[in-house]
C-alpha atoms as a PDB file:
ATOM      1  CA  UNK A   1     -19.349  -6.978 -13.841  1.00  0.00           C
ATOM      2  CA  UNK A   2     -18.350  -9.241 -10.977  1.00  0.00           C
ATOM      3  CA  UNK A   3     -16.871  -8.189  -8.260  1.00  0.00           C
ATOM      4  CA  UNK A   4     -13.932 -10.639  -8.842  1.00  0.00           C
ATOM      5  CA  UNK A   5     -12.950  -9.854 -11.697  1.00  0.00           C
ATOM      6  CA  UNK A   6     -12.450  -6.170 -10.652  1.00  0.00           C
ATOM      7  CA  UNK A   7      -9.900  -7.714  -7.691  1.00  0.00           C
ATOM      8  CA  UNK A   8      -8.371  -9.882  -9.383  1.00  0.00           C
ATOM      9  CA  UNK A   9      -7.189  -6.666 -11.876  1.00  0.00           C
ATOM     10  CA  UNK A  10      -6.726  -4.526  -8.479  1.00  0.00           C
ATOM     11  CA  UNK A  11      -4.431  -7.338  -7.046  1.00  0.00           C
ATOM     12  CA  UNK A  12      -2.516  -7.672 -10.506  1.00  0.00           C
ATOM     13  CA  UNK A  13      -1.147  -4.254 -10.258  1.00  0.00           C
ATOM     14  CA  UNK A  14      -1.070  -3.953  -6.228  1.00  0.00           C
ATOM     15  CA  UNK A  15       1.639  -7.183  -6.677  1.00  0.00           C
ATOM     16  CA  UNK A  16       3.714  -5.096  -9.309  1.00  0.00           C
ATOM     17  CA  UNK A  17       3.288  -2.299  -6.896  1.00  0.00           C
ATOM     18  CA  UNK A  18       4.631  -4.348  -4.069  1.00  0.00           C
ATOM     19  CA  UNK A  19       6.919  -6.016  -6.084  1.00  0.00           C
ATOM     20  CA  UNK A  20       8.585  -3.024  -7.426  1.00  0.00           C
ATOM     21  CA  UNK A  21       8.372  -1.640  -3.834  1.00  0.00           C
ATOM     22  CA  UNK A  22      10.368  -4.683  -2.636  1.00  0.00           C
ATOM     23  CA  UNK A  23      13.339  -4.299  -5.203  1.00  0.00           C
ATOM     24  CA  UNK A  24      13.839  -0.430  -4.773  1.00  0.00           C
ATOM     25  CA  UNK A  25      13.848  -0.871  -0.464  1.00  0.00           C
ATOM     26  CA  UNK A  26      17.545   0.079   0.630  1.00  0.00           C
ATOM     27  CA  UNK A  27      17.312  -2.082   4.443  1.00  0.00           C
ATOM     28  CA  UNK A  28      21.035  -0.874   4.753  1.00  0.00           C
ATOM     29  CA  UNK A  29      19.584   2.827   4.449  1.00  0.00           C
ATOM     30  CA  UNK A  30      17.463   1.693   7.270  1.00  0.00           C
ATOM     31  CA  UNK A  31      19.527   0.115   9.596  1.00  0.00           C
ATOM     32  CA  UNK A  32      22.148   3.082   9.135  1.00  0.00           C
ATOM     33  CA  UNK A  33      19.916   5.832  10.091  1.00  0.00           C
ATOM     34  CA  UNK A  34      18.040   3.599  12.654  1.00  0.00           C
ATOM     35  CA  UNK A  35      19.251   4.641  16.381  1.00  0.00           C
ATOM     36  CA  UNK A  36      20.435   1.448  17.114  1.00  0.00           C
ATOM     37  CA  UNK A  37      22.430   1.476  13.738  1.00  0.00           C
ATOM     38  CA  UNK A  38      26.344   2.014  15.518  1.00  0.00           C
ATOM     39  CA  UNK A  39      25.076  -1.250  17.579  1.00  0.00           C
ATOM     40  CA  UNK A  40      26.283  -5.321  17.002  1.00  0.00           C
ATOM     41  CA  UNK A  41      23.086  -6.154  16.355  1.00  0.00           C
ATOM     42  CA  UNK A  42      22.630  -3.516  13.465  1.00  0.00           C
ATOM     43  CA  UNK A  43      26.311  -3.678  12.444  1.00  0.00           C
ATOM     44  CA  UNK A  44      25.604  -7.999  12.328  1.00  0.00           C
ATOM     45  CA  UNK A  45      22.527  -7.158  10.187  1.00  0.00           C
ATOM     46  CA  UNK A  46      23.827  -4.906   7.354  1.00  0.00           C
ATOM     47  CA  UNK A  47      26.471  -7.455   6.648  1.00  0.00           C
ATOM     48  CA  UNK A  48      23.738  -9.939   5.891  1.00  0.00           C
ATOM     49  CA  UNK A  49      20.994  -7.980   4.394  1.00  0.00           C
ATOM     50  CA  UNK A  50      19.675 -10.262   2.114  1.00  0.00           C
ATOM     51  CA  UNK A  51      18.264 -12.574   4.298  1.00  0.00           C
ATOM     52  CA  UNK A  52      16.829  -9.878   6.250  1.00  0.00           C
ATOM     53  CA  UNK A  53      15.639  -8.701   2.937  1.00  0.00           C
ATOM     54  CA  UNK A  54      13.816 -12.499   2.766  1.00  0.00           C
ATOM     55  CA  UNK A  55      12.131 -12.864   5.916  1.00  0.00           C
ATOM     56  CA  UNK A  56      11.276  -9.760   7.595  1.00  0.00           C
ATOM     57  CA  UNK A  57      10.856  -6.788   4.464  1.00  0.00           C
ATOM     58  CA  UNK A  58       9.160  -8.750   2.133  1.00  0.00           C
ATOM     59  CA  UNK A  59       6.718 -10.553   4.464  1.00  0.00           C
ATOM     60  CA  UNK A  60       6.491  -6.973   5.894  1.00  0.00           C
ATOM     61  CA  UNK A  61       5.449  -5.404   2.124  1.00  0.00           C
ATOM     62  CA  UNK A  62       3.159  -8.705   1.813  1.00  0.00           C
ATOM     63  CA  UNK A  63       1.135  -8.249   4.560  1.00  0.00           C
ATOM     64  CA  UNK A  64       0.604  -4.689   3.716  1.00  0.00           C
ATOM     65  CA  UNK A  65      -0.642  -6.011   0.729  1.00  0.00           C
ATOM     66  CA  UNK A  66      -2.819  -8.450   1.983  1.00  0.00           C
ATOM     67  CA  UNK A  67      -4.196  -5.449   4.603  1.00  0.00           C
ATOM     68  CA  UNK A  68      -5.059  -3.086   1.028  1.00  0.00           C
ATOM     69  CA  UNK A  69      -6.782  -6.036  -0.757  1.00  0.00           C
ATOM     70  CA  UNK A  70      -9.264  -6.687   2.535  1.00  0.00           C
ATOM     71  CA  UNK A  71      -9.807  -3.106   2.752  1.00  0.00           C
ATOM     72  CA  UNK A  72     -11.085  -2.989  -0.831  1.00  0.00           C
ATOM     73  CA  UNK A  73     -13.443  -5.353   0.568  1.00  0.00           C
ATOM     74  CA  UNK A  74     -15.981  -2.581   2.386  1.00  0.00           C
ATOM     75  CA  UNK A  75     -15.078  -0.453  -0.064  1.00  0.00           C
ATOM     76  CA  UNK A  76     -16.312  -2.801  -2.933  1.00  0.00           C
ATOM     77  CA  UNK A  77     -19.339  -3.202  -0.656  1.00  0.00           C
ATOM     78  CA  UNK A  78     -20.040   0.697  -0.948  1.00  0.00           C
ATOM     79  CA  UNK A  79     -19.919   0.516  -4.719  1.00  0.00           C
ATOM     80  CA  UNK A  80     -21.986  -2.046  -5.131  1.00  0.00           C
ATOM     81  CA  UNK A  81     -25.455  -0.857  -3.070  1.00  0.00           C
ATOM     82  CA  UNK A  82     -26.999   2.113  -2.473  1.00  0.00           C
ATOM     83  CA  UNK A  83     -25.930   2.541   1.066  1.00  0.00           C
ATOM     84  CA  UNK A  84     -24.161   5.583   2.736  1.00  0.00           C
ATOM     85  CA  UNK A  85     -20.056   5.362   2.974  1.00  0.00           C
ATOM     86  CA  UNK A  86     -20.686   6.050   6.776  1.00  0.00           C
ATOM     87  CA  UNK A  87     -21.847   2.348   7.045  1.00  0.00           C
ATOM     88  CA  UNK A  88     -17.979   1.341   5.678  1.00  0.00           C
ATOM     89  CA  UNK A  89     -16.507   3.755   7.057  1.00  0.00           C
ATOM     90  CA  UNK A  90     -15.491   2.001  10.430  1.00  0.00           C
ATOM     91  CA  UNK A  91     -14.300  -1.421   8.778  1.00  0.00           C
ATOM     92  CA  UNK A  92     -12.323   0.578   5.906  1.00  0.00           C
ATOM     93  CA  UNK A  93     -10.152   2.600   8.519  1.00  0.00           C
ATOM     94  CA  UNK A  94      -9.888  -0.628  10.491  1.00  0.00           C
ATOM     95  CA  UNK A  95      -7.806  -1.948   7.501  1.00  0.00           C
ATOM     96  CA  UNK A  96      -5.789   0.912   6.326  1.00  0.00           C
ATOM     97  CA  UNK A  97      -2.276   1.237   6.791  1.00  0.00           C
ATOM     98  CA  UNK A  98      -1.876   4.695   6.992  1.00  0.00           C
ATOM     99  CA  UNK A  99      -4.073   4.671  10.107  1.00  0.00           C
ATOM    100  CA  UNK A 100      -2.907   2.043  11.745  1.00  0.00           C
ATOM    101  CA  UNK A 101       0.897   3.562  11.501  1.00  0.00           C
ATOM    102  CA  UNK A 102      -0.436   6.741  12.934  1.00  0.00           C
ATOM    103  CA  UNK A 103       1.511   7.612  15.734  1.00  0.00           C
ATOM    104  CA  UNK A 104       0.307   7.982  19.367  1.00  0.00           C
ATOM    105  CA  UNK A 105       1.318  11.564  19.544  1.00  0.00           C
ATOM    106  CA  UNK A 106      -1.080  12.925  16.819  1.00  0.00           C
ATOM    107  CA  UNK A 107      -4.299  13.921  18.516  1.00  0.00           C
ATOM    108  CA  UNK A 108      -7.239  16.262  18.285  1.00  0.00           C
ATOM    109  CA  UNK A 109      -7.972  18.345  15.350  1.00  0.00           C
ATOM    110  CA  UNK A 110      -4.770  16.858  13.366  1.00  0.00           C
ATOM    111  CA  UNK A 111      -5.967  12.985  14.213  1.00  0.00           C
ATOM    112  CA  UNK A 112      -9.624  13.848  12.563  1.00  0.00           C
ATOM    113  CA  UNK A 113      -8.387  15.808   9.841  1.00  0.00           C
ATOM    114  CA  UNK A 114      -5.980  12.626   9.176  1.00  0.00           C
ATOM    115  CA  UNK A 115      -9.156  10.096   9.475  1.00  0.00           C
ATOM    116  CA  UNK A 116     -11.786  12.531   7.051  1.00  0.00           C
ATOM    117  CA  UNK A 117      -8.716  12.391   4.155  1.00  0.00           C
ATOM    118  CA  UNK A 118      -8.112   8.718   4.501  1.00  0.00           C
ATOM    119  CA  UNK A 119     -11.947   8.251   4.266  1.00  0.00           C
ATOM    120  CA  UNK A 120     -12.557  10.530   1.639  1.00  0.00           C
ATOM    121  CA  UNK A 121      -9.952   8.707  -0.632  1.00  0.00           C
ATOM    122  CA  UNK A 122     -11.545   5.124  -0.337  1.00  0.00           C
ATOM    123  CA  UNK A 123     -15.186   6.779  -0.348  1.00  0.00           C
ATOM    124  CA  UNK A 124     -13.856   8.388  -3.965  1.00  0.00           C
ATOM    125  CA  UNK A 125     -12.335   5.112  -5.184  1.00  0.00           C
ATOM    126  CA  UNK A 126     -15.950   3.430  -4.409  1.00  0.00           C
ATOM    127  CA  UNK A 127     -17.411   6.424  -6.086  1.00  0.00           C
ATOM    128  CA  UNK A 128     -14.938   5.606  -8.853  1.00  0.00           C
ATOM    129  CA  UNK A 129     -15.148   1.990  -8.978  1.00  0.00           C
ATOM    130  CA  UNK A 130     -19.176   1.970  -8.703  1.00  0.00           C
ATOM    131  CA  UNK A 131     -20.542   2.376 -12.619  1.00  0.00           C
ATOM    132  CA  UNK A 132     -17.554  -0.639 -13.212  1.00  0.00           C
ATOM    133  CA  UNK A 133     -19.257  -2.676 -10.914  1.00  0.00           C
ATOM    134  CA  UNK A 134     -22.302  -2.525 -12.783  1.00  0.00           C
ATOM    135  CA  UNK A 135     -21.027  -2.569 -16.002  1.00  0.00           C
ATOM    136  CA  UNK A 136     -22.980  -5.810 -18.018  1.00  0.00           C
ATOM    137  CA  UNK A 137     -19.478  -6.834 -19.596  1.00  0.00           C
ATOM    138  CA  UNK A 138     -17.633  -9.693 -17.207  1.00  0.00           C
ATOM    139  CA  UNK A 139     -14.425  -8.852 -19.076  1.00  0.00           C
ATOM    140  CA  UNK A 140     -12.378  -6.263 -17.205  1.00  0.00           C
ATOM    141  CA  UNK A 141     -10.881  -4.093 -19.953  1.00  0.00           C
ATOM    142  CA  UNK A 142     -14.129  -4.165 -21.807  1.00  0.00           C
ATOM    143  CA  UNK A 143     -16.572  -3.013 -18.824  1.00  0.00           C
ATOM    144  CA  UNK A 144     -13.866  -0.344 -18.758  1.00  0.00           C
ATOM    145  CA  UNK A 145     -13.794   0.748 -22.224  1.00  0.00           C
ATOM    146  CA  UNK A 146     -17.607   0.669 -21.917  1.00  0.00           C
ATOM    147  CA  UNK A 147     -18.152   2.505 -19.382  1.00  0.00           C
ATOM    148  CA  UNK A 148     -15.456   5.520 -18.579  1.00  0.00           C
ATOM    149  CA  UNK A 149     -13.756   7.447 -21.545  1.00  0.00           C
ATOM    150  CA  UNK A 150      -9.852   7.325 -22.303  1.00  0.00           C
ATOM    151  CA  UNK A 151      -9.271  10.630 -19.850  1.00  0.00           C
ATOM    152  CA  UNK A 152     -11.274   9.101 -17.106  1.00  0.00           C
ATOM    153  CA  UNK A 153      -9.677   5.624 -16.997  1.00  0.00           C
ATOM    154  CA  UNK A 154      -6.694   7.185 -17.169  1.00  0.00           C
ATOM    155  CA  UNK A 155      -7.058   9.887 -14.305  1.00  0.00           C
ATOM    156  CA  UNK A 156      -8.799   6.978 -12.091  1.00  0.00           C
ATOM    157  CA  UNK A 157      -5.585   5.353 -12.295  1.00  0.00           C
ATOM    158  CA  UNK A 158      -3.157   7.894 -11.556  1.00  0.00           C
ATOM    159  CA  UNK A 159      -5.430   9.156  -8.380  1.00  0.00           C
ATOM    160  CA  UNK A 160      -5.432   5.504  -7.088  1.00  0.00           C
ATOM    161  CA  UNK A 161      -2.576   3.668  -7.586  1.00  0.00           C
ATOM    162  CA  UNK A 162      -0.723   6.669  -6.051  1.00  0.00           C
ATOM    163  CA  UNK A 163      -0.734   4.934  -2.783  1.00  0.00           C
ATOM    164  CA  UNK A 164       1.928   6.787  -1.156  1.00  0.00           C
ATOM    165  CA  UNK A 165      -0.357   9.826  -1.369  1.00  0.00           C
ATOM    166  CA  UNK A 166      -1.544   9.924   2.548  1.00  0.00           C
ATOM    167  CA  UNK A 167       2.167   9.632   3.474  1.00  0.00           C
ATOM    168  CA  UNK A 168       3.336  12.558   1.419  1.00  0.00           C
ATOM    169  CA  UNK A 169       0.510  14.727   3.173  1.00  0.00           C
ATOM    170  CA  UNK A 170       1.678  14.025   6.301  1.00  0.00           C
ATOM    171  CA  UNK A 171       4.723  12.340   6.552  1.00  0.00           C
ATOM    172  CA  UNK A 172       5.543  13.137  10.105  1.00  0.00           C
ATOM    173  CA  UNK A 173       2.492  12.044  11.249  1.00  0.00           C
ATOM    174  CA  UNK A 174       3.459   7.825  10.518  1.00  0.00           C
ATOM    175  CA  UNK A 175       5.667   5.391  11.507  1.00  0.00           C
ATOM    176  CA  UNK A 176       5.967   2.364   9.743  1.00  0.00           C
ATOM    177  CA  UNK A 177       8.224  -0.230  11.935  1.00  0.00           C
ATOM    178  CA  UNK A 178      10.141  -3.012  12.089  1.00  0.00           C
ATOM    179  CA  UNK A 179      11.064  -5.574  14.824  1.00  0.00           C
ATOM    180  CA  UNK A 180      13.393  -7.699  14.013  1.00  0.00           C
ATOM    181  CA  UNK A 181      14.533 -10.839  15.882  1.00  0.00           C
ATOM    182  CA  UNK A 182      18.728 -11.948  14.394  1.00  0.00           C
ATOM    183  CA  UNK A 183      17.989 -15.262  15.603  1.00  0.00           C
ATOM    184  CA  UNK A 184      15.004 -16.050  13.392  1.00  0.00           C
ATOM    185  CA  UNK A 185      17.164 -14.122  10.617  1.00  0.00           C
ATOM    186  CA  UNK A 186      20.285 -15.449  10.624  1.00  0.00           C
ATOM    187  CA  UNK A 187      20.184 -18.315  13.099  1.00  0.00           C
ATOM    188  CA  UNK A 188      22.893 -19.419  15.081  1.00  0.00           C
ATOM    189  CA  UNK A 189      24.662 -17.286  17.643  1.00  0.00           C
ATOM    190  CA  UNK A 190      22.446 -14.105  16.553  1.00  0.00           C
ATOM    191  CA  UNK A 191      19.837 -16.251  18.760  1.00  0.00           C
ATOM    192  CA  UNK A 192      21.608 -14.630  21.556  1.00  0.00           C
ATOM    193  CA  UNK A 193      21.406 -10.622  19.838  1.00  0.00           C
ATOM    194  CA  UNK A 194      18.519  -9.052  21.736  1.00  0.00           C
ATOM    195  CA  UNK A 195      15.441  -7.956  18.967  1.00  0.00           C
ATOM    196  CA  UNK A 196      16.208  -4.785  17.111  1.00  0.00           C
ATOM    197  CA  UNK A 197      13.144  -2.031  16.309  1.00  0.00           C
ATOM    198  CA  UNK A 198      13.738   0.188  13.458  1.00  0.00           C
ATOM    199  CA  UNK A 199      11.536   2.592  12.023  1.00  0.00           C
ATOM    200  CA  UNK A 200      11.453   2.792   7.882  1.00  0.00           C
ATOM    201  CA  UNK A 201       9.139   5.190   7.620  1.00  0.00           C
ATOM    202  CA  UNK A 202      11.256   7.678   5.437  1.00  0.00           C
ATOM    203  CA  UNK A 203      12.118   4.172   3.284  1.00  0.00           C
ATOM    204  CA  UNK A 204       8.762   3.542   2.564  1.00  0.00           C
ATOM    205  CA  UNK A 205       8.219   6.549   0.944  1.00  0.00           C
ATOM    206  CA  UNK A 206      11.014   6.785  -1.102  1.00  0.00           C
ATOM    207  CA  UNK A 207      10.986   3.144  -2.707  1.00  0.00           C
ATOM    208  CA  UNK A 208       6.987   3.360  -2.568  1.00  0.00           C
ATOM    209  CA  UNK A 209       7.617   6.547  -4.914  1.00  0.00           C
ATOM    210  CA  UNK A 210       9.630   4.221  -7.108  1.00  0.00           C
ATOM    211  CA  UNK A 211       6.887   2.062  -7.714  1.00  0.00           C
ATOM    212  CA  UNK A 212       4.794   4.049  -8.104  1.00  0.00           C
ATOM    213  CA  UNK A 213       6.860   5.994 -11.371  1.00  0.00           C
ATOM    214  CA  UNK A 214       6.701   2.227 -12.658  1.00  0.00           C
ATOM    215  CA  UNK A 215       3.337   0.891 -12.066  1.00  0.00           C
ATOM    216  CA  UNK A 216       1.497   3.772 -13.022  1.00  0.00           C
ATOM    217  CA  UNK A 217       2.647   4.560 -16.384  1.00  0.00           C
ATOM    218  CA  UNK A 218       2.124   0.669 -16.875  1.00  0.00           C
ATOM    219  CA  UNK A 219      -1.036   0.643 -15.967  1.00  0.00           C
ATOM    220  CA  UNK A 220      -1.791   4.005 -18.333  1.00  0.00           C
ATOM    221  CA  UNK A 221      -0.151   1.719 -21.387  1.00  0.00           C
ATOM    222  CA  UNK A 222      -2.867  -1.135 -20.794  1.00  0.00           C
ATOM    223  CA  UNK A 223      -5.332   2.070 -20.365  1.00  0.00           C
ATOM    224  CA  UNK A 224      -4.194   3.354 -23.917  1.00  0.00           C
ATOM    225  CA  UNK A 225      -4.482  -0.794 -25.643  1.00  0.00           C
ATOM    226  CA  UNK A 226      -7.624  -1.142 -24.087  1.00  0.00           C
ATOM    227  CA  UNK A 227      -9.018   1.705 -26.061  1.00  0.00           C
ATOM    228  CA  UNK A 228      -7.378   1.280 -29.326  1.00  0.00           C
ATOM    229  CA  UNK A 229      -8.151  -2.236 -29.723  1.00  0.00           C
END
């Protein structure tokens, strides 16, 4: 089938993922258990969280979704040819969040451990992904029904719309941040509140978990339509 239509599906449930992601994220959490969270600047921010909410978390969630759908790029690539994952390999780690929130202090053995798992789950979502892409059918939930049965839809989508996976294997090992600048927030004197870096790493995980318990047993209800219609 084309390679479009497969995206287009991918990016229908990455926005509910996102989107989901967005309305579970507690910012107050964040600024509270940030270091600078007994500070003006922090203490300014929580009492106007929803702009922050506005123009710094959800652009933040958006361009992580904008980094996943380029990275299924190269990894669409791999599914469709014949050619070796190790030709991918370098552009898919380029654009995957996990690796680019790795911190500077994991090194060595732990660093290439880290890399092999984050390249062994998009080489196994090509692998996945490959007999769809050359499925004759240009409609998506026919190509599926066509070419996986019920169980192996539905155990394709619980391995890979479990993104938070990578960060529940190593947790400690990321640090998702965020710089924010009062002034471009809420205007006006905060111009003169010096920029404010917080780390949400712990955040991410929980509300990501959230989505997750939402998206995925959606998806496994279109799963379950697809093959009783």
């Amino acid at each position: 089938m084309t390679r479009r239509a497969v995206e287009r599906e991918f990016e229908r449930y990455l926005s509910q993922f996102v989107d989901e992601t967005y309305a579970a994220f507690d910012v107050a959490a964040v600024l509270r258990g940030s270091s600078g969270g007994g500070s003006r600047v922090a203490g300014k921010l929580l009492n106007n969280s929803r702009p922050l909410e506005r123009h710094v978390i959800r652009p933040k969630l958006q361009s992580y979704q904008q980094q996943i759908l380029a990275q299924l790029e190269p990894v669409l690539d791999y599914a469709a040819t014949d050619t070796t994952f190790d030709t991918y390999a370098d552009e898919v780690l380029a654009r995957d969040i996990y690796w680019n929130a790795l911190r500077d202090t994991v090194r060595g053995d732990q660093r290439e451990q880290i890399r092999e798992r984050l390249l062994a789950r998009q080489q196994s979502f090509g692998d996945d992904l490959a007999p769809l892409v050359a499925a004759d059918s240009d409609d998506f939930w026919t190509a599926v029904t066509d070419t996986y049965d019920r169980e192996t839809a539905t155990d394709i989508v619980q391995t890979h719309f479990e993104f938070s996976v990578p960060l529940r294997e190593d947790q400690n090992a990321f640090a998702f941040e965020l710089s924010i600048d009062p002034g471009e927030v809420l205007g006006g004197l905060a111009r003169a509140l010096p920029t404010l870096n917080v780390e949400f790493t712990d955040e991410a995980l929980r509300s990501m978990r959230h989505a997750e318990q939402q998206v995925i047993p959606s998806a496994k209800a279109d799963v379950e339509q697809a093959y009783e219609s």
